[in-house]
Protein backbone atom coordinates (compact mmCIF):
# COMPACT_ATOMS: atom_id res chain seq x y z
CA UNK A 1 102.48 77.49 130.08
CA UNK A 2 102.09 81.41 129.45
CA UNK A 3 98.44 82.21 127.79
CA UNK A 4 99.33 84.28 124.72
CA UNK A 5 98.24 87.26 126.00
CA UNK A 6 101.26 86.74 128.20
CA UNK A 7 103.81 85.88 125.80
CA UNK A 8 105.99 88.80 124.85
CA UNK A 9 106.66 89.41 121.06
CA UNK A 10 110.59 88.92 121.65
CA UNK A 11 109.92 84.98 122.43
CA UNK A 12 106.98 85.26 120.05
CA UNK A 13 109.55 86.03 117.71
CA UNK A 14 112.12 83.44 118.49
CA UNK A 15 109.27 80.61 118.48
CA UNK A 16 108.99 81.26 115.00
CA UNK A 17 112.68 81.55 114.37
CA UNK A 18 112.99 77.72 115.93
CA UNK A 19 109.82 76.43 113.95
CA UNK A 20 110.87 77.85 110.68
CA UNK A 21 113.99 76.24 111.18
CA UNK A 22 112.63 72.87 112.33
CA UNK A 23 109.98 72.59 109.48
CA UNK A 24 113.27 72.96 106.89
CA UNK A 25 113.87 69.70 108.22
CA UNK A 26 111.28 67.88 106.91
CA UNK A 27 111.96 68.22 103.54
CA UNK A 28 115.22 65.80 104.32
CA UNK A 29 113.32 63.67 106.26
CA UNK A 30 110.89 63.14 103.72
CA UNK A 31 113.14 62.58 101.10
CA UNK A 32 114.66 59.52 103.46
CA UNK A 33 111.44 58.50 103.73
CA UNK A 34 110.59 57.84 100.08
CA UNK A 35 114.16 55.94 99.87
CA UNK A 36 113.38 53.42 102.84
CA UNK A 37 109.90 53.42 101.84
CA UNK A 38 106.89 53.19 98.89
CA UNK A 39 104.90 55.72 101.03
CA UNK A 40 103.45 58.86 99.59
CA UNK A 41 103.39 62.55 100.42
CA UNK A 42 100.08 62.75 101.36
CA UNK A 43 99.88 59.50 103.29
CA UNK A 44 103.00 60.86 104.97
CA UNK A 45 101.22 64.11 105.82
CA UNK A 46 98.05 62.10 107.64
CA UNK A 47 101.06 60.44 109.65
CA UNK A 48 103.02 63.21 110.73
CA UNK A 49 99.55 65.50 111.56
CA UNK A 50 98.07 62.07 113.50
CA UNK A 51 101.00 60.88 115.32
CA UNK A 52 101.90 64.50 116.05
CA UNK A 53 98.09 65.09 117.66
CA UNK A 54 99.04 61.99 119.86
CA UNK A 55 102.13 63.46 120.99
CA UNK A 56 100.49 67.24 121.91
CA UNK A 57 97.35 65.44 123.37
CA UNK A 58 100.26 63.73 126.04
CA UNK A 59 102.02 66.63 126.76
CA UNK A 60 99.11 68.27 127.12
CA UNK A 61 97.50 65.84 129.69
CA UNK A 62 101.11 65.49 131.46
CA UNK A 63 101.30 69.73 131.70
CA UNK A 64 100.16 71.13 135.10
CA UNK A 65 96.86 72.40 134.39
CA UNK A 66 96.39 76.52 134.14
CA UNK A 67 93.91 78.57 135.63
CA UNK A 68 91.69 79.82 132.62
CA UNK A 69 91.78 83.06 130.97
CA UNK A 70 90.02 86.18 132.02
CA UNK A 71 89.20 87.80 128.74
CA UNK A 72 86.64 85.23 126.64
CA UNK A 73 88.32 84.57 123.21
CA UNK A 74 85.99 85.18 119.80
CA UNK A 75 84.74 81.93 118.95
CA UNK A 76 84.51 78.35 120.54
CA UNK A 77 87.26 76.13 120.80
CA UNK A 78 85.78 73.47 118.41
CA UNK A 79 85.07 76.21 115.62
CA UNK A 80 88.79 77.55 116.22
CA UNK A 81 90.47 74.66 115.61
CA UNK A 82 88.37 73.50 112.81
CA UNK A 83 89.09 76.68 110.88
CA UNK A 84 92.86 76.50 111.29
CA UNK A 85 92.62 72.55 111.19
CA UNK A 86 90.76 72.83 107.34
CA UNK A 87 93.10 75.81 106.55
CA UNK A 88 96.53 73.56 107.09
CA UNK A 89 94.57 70.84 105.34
CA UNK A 90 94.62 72.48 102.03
CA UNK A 91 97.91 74.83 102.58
CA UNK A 92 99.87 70.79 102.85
CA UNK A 93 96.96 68.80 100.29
CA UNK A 94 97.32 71.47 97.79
CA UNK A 95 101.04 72.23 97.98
CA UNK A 96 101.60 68.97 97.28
CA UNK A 97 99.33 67.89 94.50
CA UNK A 98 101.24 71.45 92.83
CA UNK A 99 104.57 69.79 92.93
CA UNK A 100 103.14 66.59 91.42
CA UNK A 101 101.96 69.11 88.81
CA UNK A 102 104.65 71.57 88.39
CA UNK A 103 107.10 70.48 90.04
CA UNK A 104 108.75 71.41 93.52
CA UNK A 105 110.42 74.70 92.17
CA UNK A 106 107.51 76.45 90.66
CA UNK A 107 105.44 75.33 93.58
CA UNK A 108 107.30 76.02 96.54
CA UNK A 109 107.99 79.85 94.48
CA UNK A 110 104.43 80.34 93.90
CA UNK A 111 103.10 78.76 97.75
CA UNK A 112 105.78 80.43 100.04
CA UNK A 113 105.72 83.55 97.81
CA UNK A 114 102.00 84.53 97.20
CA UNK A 115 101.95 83.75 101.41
CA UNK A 116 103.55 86.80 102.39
CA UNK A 117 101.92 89.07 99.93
CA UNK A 118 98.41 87.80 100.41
CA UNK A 119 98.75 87.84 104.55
CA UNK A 120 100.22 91.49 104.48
CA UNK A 121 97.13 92.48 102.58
CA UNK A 122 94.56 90.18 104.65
CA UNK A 123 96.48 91.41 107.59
CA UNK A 124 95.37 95.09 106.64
CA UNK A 125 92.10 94.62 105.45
CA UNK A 126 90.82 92.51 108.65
CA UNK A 127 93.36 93.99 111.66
CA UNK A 128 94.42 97.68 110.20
CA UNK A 129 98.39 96.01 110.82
CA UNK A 130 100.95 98.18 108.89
CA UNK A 131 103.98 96.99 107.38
CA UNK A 132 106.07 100.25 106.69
CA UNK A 133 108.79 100.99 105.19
CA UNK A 134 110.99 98.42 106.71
CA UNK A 135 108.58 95.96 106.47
CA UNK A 136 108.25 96.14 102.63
CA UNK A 137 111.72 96.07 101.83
CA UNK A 138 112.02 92.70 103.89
CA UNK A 139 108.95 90.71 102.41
CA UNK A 140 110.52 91.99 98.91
CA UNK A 141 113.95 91.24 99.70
CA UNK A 142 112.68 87.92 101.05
CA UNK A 143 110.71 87.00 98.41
CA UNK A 144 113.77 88.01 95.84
CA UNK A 145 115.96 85.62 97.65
CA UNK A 146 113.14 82.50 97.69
CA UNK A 147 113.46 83.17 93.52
CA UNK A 148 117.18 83.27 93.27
CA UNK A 149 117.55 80.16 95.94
CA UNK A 150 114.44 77.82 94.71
CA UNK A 151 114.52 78.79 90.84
CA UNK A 152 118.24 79.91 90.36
CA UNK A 153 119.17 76.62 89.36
CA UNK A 154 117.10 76.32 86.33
CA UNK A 155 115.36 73.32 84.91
CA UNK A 156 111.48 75.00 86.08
CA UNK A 157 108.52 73.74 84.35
CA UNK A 158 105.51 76.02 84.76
CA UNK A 159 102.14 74.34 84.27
CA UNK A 160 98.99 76.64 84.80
CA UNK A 161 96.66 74.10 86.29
CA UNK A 162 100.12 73.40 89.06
CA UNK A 163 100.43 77.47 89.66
CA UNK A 164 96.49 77.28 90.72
CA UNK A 165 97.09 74.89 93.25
CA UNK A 166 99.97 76.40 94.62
CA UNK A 167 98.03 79.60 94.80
CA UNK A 168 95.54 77.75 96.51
CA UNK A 169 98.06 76.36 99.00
CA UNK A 170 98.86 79.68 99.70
CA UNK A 171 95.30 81.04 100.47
CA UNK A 172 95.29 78.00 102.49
CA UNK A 173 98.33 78.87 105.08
CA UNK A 174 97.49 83.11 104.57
CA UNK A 175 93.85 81.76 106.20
CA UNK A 176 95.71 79.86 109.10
CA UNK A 177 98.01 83.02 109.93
CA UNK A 178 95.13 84.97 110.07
CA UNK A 179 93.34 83.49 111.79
CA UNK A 180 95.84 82.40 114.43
CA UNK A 181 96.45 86.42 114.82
CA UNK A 182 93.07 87.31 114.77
CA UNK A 183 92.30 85.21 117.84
CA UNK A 184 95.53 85.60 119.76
CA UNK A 185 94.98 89.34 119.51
CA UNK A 186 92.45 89.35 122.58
CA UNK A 187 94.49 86.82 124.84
CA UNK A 188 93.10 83.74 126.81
CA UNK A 189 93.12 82.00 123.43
CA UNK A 190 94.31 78.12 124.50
CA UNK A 191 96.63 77.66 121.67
CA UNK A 192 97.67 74.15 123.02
CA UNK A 193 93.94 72.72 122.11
CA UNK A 194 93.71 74.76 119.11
CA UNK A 195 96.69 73.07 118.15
CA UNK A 196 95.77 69.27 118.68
CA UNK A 197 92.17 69.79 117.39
CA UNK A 198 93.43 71.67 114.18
CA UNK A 199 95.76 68.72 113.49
CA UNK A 200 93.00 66.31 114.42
CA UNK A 201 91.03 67.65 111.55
CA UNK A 202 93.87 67.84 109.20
CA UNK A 203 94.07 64.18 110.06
CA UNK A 204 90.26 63.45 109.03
CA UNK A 205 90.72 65.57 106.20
CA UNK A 206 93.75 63.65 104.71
CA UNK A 207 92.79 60.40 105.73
CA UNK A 208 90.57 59.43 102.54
CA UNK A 209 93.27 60.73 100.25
CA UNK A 210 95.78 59.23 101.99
CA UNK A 211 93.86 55.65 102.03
CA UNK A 212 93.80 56.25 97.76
CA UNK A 213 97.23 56.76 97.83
CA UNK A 214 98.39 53.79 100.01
CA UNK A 215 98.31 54.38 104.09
CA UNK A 216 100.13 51.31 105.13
CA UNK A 217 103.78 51.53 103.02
CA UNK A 218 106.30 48.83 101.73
CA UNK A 219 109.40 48.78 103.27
CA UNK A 220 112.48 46.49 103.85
CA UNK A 221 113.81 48.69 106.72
CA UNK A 222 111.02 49.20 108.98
CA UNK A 223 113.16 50.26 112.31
CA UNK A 224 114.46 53.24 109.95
CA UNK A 225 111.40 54.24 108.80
CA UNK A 226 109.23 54.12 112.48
CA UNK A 227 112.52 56.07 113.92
CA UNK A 228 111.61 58.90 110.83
CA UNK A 229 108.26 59.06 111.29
CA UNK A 230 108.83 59.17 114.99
CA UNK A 231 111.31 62.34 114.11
CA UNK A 232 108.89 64.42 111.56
CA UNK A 233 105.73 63.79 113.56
CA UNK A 234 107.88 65.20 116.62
CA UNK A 235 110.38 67.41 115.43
CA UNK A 236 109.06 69.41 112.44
CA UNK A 237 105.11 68.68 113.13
CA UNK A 238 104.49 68.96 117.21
CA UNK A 239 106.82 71.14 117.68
CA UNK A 240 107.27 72.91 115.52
CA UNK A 241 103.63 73.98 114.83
CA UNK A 242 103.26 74.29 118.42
CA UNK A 243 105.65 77.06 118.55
CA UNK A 244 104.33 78.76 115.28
CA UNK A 245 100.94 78.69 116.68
CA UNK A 246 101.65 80.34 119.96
CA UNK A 247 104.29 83.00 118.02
CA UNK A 248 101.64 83.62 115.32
CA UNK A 249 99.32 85.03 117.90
CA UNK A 250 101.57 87.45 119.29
CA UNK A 251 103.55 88.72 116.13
CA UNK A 252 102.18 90.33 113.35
CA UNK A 253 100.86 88.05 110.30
CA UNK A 254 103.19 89.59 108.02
CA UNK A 255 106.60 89.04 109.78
CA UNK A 256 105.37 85.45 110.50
CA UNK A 257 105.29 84.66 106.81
CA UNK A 258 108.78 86.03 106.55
CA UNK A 259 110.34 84.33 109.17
CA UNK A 260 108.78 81.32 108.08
CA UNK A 261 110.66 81.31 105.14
CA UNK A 262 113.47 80.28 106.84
CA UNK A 263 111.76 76.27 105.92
CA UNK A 264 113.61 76.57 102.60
CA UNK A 265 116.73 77.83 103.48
CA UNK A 266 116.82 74.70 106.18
CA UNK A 267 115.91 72.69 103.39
CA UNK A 268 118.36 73.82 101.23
CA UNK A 269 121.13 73.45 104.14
CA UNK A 270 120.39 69.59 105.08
CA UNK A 271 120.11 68.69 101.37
CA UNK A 272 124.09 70.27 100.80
CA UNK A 273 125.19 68.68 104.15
CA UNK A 274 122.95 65.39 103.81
CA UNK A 275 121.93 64.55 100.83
CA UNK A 276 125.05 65.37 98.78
CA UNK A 277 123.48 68.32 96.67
CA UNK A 278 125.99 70.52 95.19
CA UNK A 279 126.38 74.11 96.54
CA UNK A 280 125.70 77.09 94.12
CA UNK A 281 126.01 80.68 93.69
CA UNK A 282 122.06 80.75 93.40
CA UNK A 283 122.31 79.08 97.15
CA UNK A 284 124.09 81.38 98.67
CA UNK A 285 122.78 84.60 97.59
CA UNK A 286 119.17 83.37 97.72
CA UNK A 287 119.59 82.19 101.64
CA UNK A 288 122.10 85.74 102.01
CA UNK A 289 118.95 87.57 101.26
CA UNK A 290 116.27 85.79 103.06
CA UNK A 291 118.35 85.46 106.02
CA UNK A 292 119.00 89.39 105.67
CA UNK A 293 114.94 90.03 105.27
CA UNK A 294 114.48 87.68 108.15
CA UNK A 295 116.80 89.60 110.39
CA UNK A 296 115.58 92.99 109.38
CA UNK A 297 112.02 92.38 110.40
CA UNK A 298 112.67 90.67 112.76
CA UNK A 299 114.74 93.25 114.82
CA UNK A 300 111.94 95.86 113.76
CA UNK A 301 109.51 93.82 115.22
CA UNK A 302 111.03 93.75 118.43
CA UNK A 303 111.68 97.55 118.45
CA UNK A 304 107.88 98.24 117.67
CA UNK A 305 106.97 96.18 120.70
CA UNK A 306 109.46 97.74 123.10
CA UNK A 307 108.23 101.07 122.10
CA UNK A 308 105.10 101.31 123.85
CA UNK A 309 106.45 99.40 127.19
CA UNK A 310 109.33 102.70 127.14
CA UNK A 311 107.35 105.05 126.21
CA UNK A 312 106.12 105.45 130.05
CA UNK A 313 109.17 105.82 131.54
CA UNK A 314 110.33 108.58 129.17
CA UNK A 315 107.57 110.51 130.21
């Protein structure tokens, strides 16, 4: 596997585009979950991040071992991954004790919302990255179409104390971003073991909250729910976070939270096709304008880093 240093921004960029994508899943998988099942969201979050540490941890050991990196990344291993691993811990802990406050509208609005903004601006206080022109009008246009497709439907109850947490949530994933870029800037960074110690101390992190809550679940289909836990701690969880990790240090921090805002437009696809939710105006213009802001940086991304590589040869 390619150190990140190595990884151009173009398949930086479509990582993201896949993991966005695959963490809209979960939402669907979750809710099938909590039909087979008595578990909780926060003993299903120590699953997904513990079963999904096994599953990187074998890959890992079953990859063809790299020769290490030249350039010596800032920090240890062990303090990397505990960083990111505490930041996910409260950006999932936190995002979900908001929707048991306020409900999964205002939360997911006020989480995936304040992301963007407050990465853009820790982005440019801590790495100098711009977001121009272009870049504005897609985290606005993005953000515009998260309201219209999360809230458009009505029936939002905003709590205070629930909009705190959420906020909280969000400083919780902007510190994970960051962080990812920070480190990935210099290249050599082994994103693989950041990866499966981060989730390892997610894991510890959840576990006594999870044990409160119930870690074992009731369930009358068993088979069902192993083959669904098997799916989100694979699908959505290793994978997917795999890919954001190693896109997130090659991409700016801004256009990550963008792109990652693809999760509730895959959410809000699956729950139409799967779960028999009914299709709305609100829907479609909400995912027609986050797909748009998506696109837009995107593409301006990838411009930006073929710039310098042509710039050269015009010469």
């Amino acid at each position: 596997m390619r150190t990140p240093a190595a990884l151009p921004v173009g398949r930086g960029l479509f990582y993201l585009i896949v993991a966005g994508a695959a963490w809209g899943t979960a939402g669907a998988a979750a809710s099938l979950v909590y039909r087979t099942s008595d578990m909780g969201p926060v003993a299903l979050s120590f699953w997904r991040c513990a079963i999904g540490s096994v599953l990187l941890l074998a890959v890992r050991l079953l990859r063809p071992r790299t020769r290490p990196a030249a350039s010596a990344p800032r920090g240890s291993g062990l303090r990397r991954a505990t960083a990111v691993g505490a930041g996910l811990a409260v950006f999932q802990t936190a995002y979900f004790a908001a929707v048991e406050v306020t409900g999964l509208a205002v939360a997911t609005v006020v989480t995936l919302g304040a992301g963007p903004v407050l990465i853009a601006l820790g982005a440019r206080l801590t790495m100098g990255e711009r977001l121009g022109r272009t870049g504005l009008t897609a985290v606005a246009g993005a953000l515009a179409g998260l309201g219209v497709l999360v809230l458009g439907n009505g029936g939002a109850t905003v709590r205070p104390w629930g909009v705190l947490l959420a906020l909280m949530s969000a400083a919780g994933y902007c510190a994970m971003t960051l962080l990812t870029r920070w480190w990935g800037r210099d290249g050599g960074t082994d994103q693989s073991g950041t990866t499966i110690g981060a989730f390892a101390v997610t894991s510890l992190c959840l576990l006594p909250f999870a044990l409160l809550e119930g870690l074992v679940p009731h369930t009358g289909d068993p088979v069902r729910l192993l083959w669904l836990l098997a799916y989100i701690a694979s699908v959505p969880t290793a994978l997917a976070y795999a890919l954001y990790f190693a896109g997130a240090a090659v991409v700016r921090s801004a256009t990550v939270s963008v792109i990652m805002l693809l999760e509730p437009v895959g959410a809000a696809v699956l729950a139409i096709a799967l779960l028999g939710e009914r299709l709305t105006a609100a829907t479609l213009v909400g995912t027609a304008l986050m797909l748009g802001s998506v696109a837009g940086l995107a593409l301006a991304e990838a411009r930006e880093a073929r710039a310098p590589a042509e710039e050269p040869a015009l010469a």
